[in-house]
N, C-alpha and C. Protein backbone atom coordinates (compact mmCIF):
# COMPACT_ATOMS: atom_id res chain seq x y z
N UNK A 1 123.46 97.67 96.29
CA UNK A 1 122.43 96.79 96.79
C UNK A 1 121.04 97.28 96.35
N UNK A 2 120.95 98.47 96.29
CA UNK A 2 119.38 99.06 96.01
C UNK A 2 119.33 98.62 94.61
N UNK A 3 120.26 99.21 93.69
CA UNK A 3 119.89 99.19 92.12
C UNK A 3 119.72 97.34 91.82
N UNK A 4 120.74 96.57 92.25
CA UNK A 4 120.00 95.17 92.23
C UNK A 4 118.91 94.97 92.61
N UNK A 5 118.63 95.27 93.79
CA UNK A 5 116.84 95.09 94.32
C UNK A 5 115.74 95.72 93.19
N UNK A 6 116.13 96.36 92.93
CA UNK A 6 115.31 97.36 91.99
C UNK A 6 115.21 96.75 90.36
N UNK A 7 116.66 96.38 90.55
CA UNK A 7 116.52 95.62 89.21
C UNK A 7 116.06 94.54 88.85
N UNK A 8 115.84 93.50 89.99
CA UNK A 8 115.05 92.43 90.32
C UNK A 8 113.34 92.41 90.20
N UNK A 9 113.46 93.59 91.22
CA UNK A 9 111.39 93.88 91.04
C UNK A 9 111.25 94.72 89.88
N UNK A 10 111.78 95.11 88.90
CA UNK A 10 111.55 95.57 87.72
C UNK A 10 111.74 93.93 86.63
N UNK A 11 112.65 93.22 86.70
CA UNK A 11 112.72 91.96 85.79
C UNK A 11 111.30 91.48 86.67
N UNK A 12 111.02 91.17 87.28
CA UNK A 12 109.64 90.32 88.16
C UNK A 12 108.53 91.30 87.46
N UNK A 13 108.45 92.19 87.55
CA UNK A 13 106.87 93.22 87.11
C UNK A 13 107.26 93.49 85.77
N UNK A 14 108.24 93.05 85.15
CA UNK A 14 107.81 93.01 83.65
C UNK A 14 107.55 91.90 82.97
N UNK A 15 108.06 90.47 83.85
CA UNK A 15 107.44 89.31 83.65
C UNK A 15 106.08 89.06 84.14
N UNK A 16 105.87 89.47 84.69
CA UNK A 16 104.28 89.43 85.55
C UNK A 16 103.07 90.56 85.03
N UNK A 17 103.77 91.25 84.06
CA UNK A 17 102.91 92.64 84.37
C UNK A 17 101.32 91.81 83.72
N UNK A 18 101.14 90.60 82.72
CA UNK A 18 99.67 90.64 82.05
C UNK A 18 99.10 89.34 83.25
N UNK A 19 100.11 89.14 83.99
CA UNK A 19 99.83 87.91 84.89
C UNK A 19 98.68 88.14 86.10
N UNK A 20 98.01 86.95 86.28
CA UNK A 20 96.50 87.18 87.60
C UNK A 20 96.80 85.17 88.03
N UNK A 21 96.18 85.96 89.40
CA UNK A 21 95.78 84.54 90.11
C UNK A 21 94.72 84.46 89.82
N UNK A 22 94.08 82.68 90.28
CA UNK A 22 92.90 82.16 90.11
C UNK A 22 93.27 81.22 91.28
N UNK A 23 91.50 81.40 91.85
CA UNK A 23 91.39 80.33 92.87
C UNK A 23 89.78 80.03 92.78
N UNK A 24 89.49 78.56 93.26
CA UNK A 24 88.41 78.34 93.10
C UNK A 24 88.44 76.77 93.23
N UNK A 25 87.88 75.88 92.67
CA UNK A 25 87.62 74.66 93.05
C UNK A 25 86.52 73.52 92.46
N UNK A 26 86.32 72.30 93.35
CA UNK A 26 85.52 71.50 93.09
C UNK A 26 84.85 70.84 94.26
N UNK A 27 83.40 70.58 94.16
CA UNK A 27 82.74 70.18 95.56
C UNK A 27 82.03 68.83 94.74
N UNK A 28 81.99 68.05 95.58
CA UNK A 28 81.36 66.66 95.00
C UNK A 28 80.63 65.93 96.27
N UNK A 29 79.10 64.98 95.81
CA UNK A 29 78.91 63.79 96.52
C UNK A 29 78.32 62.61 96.09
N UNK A 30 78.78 61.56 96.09
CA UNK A 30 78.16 60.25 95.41
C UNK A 30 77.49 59.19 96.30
N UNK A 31 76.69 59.14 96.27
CA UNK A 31 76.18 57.12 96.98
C UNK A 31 75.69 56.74 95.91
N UNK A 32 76.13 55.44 95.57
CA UNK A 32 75.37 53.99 94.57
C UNK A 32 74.70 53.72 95.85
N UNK A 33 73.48 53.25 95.48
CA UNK A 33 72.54 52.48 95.87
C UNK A 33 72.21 51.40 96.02
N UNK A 34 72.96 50.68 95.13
CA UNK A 34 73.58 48.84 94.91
C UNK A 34 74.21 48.42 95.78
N UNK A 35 75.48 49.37 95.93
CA UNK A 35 76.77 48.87 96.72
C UNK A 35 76.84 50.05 98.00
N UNK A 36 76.04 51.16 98.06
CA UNK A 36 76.20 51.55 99.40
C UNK A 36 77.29 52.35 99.20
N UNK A 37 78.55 52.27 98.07
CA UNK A 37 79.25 53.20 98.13
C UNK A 37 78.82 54.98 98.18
N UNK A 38 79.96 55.56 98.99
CA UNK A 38 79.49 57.02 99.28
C UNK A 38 80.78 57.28 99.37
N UNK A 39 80.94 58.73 98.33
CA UNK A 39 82.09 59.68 98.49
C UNK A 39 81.66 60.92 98.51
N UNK A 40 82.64 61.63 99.30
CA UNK A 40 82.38 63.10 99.59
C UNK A 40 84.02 62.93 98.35
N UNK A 41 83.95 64.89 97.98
CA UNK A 41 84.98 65.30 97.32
C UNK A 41 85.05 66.65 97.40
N UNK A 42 85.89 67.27 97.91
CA UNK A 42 86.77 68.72 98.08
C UNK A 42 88.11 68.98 97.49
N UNK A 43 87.83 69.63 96.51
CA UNK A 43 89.11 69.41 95.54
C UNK A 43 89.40 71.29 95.07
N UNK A 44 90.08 71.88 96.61
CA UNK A 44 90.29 73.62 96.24
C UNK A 44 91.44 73.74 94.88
N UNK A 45 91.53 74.69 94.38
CA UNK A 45 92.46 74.86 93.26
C UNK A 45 93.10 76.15 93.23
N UNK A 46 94.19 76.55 93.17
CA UNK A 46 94.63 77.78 92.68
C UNK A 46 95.75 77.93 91.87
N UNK A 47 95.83 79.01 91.27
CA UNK A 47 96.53 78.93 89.82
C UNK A 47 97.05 80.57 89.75
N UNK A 48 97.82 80.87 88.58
CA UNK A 48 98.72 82.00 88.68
C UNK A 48 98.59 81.76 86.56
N UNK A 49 98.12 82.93 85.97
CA UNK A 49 98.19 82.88 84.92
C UNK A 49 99.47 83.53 84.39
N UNK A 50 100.77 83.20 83.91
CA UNK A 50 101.79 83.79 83.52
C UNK A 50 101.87 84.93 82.41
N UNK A 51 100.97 84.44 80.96
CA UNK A 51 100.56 84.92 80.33
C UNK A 51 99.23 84.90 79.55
N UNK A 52 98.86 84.92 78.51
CA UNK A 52 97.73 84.60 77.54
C UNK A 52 97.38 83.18 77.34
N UNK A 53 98.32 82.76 77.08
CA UNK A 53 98.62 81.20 76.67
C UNK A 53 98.89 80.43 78.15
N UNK A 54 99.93 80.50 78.97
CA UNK A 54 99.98 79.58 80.07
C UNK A 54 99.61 79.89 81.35
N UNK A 55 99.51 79.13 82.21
CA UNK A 55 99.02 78.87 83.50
C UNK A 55 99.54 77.94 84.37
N UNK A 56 100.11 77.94 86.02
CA UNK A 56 100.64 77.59 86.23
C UNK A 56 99.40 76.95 87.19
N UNK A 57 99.59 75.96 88.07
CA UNK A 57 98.45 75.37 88.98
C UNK A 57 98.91 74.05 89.98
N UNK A 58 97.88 74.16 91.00
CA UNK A 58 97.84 73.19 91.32
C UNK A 58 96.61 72.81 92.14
N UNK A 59 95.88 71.56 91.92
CA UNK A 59 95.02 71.15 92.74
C UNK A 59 95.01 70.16 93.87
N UNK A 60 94.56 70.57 95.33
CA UNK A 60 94.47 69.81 96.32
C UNK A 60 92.95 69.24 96.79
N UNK A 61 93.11 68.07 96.99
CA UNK A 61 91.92 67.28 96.84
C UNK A 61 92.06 66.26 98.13
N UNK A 62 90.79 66.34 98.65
CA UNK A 62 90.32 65.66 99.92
C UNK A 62 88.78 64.51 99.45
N UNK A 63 89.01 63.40 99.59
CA UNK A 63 87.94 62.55 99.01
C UNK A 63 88.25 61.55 100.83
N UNK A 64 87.32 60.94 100.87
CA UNK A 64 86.29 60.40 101.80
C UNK A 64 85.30 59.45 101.03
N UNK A 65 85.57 57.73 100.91
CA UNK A 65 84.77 56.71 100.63
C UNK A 65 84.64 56.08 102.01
N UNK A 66 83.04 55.40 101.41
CA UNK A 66 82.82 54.53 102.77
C UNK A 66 81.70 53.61 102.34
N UNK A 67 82.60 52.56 102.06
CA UNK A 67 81.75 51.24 101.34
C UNK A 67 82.40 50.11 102.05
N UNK A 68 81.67 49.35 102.10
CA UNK A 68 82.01 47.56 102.39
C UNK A 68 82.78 47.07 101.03
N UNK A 69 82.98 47.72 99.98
CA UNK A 69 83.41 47.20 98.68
C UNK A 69 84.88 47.88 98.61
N UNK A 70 85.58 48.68 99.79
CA UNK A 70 86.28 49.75 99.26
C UNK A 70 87.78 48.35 98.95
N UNK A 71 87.72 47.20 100.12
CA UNK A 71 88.96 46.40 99.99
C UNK A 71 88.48 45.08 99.12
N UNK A 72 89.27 44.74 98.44
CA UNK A 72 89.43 43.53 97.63
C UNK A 72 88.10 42.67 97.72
N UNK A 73 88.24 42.17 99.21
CA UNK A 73 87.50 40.87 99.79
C UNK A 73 87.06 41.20 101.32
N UNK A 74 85.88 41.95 100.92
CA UNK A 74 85.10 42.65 102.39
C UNK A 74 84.37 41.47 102.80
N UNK A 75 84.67 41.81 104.74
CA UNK A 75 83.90 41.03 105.41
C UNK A 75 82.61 41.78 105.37
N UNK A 76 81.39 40.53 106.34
CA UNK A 76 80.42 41.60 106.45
C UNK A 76 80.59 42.94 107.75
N UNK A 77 81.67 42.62 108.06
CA UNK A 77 81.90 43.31 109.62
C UNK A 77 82.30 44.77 108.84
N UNK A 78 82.73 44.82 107.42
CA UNK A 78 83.57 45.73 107.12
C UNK A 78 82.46 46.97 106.22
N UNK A 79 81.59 46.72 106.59
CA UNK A 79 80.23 47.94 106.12
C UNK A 79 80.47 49.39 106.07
N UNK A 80 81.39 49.82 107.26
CA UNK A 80 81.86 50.60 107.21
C UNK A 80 83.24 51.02 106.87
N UNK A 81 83.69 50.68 106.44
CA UNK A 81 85.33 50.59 106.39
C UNK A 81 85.51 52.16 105.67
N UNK A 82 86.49 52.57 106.24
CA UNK A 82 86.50 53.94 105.54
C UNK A 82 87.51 54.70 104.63
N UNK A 83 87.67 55.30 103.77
CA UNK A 83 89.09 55.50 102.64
C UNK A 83 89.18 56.76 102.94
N UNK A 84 90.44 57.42 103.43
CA UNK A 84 91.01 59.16 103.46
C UNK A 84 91.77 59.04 102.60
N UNK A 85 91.53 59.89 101.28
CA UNK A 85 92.90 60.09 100.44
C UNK A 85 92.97 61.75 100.30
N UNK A 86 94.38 62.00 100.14
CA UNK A 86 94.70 63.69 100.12
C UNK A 86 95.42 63.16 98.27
N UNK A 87 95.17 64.62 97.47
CA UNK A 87 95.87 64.43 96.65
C UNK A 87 96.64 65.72 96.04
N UNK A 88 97.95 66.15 95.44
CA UNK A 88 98.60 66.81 95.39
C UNK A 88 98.61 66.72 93.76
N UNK A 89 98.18 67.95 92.74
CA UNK A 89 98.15 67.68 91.64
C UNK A 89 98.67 68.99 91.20
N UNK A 90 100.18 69.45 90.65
CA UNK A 90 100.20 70.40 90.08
C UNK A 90 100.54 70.24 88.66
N UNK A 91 100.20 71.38 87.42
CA UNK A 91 100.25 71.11 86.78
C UNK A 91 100.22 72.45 85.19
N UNK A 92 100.17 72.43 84.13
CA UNK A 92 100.77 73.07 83.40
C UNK A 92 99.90 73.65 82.53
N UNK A 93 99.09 74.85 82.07
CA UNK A 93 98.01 74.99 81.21
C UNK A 93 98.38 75.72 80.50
N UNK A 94 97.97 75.19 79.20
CA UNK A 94 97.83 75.22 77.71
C UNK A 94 96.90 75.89 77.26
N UNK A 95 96.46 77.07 77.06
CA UNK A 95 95.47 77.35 76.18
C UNK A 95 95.54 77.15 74.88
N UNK A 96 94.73 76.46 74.12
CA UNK A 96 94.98 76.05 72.14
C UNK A 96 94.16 77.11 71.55
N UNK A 97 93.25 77.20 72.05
CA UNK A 97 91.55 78.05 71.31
C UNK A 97 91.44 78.70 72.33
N UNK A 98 90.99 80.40 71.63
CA UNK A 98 90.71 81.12 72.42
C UNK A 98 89.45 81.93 71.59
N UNK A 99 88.37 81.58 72.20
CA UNK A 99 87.25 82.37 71.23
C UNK A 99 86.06 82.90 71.92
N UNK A 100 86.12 84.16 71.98
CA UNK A 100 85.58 84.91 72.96
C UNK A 100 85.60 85.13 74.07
N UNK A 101 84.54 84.51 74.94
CA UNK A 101 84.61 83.80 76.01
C UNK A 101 84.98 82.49 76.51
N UNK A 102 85.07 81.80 75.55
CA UNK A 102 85.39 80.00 75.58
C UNK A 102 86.82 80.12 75.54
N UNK A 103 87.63 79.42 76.30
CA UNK A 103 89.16 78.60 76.01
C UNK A 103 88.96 77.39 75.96
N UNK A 104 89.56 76.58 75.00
CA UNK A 104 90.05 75.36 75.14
C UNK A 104 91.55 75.00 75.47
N UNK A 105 91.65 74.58 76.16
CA UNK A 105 92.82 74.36 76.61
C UNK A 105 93.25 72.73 77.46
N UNK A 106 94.38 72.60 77.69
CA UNK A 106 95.44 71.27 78.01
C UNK A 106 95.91 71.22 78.76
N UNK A 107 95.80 70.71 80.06
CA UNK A 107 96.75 70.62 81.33
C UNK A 107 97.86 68.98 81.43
N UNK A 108 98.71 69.77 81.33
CA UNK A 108 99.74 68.45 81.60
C UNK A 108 100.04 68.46 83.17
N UNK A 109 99.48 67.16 83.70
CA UNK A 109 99.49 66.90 84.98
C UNK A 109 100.35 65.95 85.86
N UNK A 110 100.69 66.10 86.89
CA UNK A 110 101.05 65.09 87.39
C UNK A 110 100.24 64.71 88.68
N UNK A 111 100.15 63.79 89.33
CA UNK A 111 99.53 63.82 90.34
C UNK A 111 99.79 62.53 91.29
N UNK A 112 99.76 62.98 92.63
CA UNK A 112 100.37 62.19 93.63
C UNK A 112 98.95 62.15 95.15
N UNK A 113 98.65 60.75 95.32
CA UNK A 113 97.93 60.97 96.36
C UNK A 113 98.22 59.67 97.00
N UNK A 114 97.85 60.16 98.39
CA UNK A 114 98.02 58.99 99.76
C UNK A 114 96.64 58.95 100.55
N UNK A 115 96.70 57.66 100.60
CA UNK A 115 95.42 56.96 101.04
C UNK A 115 95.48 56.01 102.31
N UNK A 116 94.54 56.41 103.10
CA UNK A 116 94.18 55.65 104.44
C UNK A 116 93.20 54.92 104.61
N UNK A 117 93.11 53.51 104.51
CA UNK A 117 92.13 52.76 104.77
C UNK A 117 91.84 52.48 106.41
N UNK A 118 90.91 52.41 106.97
CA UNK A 118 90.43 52.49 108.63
C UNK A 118 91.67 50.50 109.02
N UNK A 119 91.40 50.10 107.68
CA UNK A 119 91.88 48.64 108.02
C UNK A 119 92.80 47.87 107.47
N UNK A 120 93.46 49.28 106.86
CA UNK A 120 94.89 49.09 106.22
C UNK A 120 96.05 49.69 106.44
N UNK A 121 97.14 49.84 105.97
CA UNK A 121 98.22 50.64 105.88
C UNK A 121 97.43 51.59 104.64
N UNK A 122 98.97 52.43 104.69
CA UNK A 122 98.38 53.87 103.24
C UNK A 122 98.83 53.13 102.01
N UNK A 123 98.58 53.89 101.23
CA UNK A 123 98.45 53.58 100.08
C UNK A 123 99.21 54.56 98.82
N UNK A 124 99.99 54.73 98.28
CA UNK A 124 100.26 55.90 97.23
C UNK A 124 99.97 55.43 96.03
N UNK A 125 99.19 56.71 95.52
CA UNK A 125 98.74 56.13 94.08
C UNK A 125 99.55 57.72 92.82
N UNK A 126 99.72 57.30 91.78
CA UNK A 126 99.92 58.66 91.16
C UNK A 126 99.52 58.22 89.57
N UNK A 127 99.64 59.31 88.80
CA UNK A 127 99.78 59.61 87.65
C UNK A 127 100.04 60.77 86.77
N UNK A 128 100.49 60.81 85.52
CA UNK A 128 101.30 62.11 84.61
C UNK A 128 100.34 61.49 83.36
N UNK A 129 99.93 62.70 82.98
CA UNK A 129 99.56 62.66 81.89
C UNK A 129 98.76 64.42 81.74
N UNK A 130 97.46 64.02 80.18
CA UNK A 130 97.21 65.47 79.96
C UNK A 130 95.66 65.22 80.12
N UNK A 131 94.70 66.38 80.45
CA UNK A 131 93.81 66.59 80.56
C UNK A 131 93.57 68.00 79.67
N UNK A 132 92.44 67.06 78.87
CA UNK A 132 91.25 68.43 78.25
C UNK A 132 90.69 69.18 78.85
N UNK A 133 90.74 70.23 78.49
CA UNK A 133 89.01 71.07 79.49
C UNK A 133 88.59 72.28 78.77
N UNK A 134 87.72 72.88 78.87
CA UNK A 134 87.06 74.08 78.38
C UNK A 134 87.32 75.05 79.79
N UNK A 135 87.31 76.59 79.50
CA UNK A 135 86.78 77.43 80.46
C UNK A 135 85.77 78.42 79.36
N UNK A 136 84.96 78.58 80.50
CA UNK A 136 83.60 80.06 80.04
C UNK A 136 83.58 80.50 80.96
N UNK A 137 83.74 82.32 80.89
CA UNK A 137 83.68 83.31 81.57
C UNK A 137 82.05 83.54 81.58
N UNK A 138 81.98 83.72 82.84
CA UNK A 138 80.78 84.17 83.40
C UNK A 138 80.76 85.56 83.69
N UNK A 139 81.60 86.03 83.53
CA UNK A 139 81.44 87.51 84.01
C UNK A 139 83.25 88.10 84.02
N UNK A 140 83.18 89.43 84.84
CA UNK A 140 84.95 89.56 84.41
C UNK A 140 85.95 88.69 85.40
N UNK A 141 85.12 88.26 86.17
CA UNK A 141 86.54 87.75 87.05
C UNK A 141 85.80 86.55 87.10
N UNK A 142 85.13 85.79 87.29
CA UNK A 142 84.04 84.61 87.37
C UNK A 142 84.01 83.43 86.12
N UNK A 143 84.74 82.15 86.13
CA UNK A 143 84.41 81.18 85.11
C UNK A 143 84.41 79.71 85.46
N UNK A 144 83.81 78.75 84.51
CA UNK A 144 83.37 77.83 84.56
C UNK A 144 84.84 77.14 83.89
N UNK A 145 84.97 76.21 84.83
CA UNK A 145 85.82 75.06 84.20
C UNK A 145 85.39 73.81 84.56
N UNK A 146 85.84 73.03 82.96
CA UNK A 146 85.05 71.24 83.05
C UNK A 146 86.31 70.76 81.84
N UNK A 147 86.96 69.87 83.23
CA UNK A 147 87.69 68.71 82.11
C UNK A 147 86.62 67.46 81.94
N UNK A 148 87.03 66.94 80.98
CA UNK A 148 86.66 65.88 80.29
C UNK A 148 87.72 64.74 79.52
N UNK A 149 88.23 64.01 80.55
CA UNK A 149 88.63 63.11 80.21
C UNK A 149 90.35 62.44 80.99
N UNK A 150 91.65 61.91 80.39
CA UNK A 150 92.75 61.83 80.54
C UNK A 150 93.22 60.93 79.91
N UNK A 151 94.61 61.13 79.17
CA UNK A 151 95.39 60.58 78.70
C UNK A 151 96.86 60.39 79.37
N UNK A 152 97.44 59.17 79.33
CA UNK A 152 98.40 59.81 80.46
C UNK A 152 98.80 57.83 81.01
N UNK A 153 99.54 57.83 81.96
CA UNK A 153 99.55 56.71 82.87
C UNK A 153 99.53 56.71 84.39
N UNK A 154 98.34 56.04 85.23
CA UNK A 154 98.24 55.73 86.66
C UNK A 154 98.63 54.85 87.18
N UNK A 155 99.20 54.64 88.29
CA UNK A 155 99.13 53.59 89.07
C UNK A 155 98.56 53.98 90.45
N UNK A 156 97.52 52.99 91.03
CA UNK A 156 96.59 53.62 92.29
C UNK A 156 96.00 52.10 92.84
N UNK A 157 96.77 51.86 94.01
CA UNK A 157 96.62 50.55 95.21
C UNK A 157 95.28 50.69 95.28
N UNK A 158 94.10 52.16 95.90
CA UNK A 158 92.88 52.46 95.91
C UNK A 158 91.99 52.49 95.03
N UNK A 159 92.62 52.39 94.27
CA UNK A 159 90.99 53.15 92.75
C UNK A 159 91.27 54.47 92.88
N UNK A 160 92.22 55.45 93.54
CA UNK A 160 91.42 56.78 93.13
C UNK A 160 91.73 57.01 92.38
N UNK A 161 92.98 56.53 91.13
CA UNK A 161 93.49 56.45 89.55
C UNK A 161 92.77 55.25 89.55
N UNK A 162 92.76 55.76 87.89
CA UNK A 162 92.60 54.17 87.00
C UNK A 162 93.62 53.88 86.76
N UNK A 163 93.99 52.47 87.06
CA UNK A 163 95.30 51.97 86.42
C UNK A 163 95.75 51.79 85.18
N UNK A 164 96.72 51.87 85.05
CA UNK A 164 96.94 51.63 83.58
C UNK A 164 97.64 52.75 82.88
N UNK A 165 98.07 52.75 81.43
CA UNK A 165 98.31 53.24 80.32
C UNK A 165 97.45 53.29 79.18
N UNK A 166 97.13 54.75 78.76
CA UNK A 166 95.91 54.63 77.72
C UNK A 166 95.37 56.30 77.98
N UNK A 167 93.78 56.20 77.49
CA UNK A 167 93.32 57.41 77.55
C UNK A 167 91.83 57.02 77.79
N UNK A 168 90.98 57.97 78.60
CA UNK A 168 89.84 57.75 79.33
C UNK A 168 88.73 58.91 78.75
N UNK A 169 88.34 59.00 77.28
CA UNK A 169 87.07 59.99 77.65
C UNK A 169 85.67 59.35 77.84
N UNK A 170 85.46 59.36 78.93
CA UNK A 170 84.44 59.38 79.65
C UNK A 170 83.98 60.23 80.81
N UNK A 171 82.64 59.68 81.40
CA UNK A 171 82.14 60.59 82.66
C UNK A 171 82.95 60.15 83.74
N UNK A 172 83.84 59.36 83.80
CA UNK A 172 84.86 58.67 84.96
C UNK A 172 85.86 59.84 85.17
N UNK A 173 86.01 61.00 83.83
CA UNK A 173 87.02 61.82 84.57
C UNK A 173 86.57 63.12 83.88
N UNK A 174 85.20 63.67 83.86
CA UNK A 174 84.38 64.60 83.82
C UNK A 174 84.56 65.72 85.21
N UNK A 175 84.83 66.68 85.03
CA UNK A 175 84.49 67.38 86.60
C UNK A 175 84.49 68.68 85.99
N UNK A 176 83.49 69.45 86.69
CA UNK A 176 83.38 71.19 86.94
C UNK A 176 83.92 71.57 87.27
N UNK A 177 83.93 72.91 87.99
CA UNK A 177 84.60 73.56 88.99
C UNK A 177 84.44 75.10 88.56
N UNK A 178 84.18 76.09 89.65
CA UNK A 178 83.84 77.48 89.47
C UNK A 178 84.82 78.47 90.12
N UNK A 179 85.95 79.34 89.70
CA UNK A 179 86.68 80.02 89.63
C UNK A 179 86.67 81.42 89.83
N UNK A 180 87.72 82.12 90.50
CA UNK A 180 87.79 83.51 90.56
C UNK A 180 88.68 84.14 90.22
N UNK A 181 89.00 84.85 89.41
CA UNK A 181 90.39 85.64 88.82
C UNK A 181 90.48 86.84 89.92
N UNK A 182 91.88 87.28 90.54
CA UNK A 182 92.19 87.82 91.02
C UNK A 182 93.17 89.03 90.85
């Protein structure tokens, strides 16, 4: 029984030995001014680097809208109407380029979220596909990450996917986020 145990946390710490966690995240807030729409966004992240090249992850995300525009065909009664969505995104990283401090790298994602309207039933929205992004180290344990973009297919009752099949680079799926290696 010992030499199996032993032989187990020796196969584990020689798969792990160049491996580190990462945790860190995304904070967001929006109002249009037109439409009154307003979102908050809390989107924590943590991740487990396997090796040089991959990364294992997942991001959990808390968003909060509150527009008269959020359903189809708003009354005026519905000014406030309010959207809770949680979202569950794990997913697969690719480093391609590695140059210096800069990675470029590829997350193949999937992602699953449920949504509460104040004046609806929920809602499930998801999508699989890949996301671009850069990281820059700020220091030794400290870096900057920003995707830019998605390719991939959504389906989302809410808007919090874009629907469809295709690929999106734009500021529609732009985001930061500041990190800690562990």
């Amino acid at each position: 029984m010992k030499k199996t145990l032993l032989t187990v946390l020796l196969f584990l710490f020689t798969l792990t030995g160049s491996a580190q966690f990462y945790a860190g995240g995304r904070l967001g807030w929006w109002r249009d001014g037109e439409t009154h729409h307003k979102r908050f966004t809390i989107q924590p992240e943590v991740g487990y680097e396997w090796n040089e090249c991959i990364s294992f992850g997942a991001l959990f995300g808390y968003y909060k809208d509150r527009s008269q525009f959020v359903k189809e065909n708003p009354l005026p009664s519905d000014a406030n109407t309010i959207t809770r969505s949680f979202e569950l995104s794990p997913y697969v990283r690719y480093k391609v380029i590695k140059a210096g401090s800069v990675n470029l790298f590829i997350d193949g994602t999937v992602g699953f979220a449920t949504s509460k309207t104040s004046s609806d039933a929920s809602r499930n929205s998801f999508r699989i596909g890949l996301r671009p992004g850069v990281s820059v180290a700020l220091g030794k344990d400290f870096y900057a990450v920003a995707h830019a973009g998605f390719v991939g297919y959504a389906d989302s009752d809410v808007g919090l996917y874009r629907n469809g099949i295709g690929f999106d680079i734009s500021g529609n799926e732009l985001t930061f986020g500041m990190f800690y290696r562990f």
